[in-house]
Protein backbone atom coordinates (compact mmCIF):
# COMPACT_ATOMS: atom_id res chain seq x y z
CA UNK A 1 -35.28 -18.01 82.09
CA UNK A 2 -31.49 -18.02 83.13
CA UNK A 3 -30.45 -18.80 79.22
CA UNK A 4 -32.31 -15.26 78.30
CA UNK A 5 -30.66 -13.43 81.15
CA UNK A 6 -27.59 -14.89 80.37
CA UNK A 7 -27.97 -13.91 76.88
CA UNK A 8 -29.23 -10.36 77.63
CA UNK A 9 -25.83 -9.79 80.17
CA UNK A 10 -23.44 -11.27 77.28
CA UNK A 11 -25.23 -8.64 74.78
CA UNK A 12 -24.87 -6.16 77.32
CA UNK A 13 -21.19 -6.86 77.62
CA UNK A 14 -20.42 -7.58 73.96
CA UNK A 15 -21.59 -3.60 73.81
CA UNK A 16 -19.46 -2.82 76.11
CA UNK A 17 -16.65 -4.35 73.83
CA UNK A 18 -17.61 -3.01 70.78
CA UNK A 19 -18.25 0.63 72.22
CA UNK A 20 -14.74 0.55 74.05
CA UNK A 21 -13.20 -0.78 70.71
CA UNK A 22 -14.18 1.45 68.16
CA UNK A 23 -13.89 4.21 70.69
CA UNK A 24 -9.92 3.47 70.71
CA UNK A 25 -9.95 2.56 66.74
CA UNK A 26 -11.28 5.96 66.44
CA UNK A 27 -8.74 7.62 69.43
CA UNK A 28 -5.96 5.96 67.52
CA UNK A 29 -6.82 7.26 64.04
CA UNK A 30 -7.20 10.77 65.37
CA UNK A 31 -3.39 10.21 66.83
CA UNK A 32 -2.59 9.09 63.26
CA UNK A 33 -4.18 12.08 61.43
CA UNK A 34 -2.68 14.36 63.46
CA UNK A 35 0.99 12.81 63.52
CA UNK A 36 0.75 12.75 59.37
CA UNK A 37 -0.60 15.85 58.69
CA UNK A 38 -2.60 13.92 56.20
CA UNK A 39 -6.42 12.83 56.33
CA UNK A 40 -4.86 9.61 54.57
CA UNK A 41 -2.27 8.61 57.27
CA UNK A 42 0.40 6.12 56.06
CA UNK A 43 1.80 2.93 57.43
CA UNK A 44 4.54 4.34 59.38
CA UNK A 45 2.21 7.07 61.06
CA UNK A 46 -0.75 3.96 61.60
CA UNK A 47 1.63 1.66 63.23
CA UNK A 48 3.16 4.51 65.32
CA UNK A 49 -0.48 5.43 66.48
CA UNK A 50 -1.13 1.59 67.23
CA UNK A 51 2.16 1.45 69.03
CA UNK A 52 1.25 3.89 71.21
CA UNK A 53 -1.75 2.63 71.70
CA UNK A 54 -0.83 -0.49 73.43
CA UNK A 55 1.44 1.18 75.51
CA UNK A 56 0.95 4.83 76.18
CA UNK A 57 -0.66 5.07 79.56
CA UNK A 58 -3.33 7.55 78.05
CA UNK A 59 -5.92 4.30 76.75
CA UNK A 60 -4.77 1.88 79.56
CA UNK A 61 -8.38 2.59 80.61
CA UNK A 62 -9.67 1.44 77.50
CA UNK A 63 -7.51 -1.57 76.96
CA UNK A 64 -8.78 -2.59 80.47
CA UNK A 65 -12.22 -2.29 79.86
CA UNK A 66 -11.66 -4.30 76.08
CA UNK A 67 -9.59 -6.68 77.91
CA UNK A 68 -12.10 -7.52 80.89
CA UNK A 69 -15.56 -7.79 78.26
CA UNK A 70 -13.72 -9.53 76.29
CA UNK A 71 -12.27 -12.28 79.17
CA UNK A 72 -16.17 -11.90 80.46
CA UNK A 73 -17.06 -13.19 77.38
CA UNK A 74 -15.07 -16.10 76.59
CA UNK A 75 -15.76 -17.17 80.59
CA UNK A 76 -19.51 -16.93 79.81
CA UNK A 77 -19.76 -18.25 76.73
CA UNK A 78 -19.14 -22.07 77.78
CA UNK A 79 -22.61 -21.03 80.44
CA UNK A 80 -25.09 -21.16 77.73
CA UNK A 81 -24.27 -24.92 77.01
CA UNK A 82 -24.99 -25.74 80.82
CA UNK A 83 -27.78 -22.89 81.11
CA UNK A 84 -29.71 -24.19 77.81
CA UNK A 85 -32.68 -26.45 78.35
CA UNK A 86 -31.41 -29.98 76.68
């Protein structure tokens, strides 16, 4: 019984991850688009839009909550060998 709610509160937080990800994959594409002009942003516009990505103060909300889900994840992962039934 802990093994499934362990594995239900790492799916739980691997959604988490993957919302909060593609949310600021998507954030930093917009910033991209609209620093290009273009729909088809080049490299210089994508790695300015990454740059400020990891920095800008605007997704240091999102980096946290990538950054805790995924640390929550590799902590918990080792859990499921000493959870599991051997």
């Amino acid at each position: 019984m802990a093994l499934v709610l362990l594995l239900i509160v790492q799916g739980l937080v691997f959604l988490v991850f993957a919302i909060a990800a593609f949310w600021w994959l998507f954030a930093l594409r917009r910033l991209a688009v609209a620093r290009s002009g273009s729909t088809m942003p080049g490299l210089r516009d994508t790695l300015a839009a990454f740059r400020e990505g990891l920095t800008h103060p605007r997704y240091s909300r999102l980096r946290l909550i990538i950054f805790c889900s995924v640390a929550l994840l590799v902590v918990s992962a080792p859990l499921v060998s000493v959870v599991s039934p051997a």
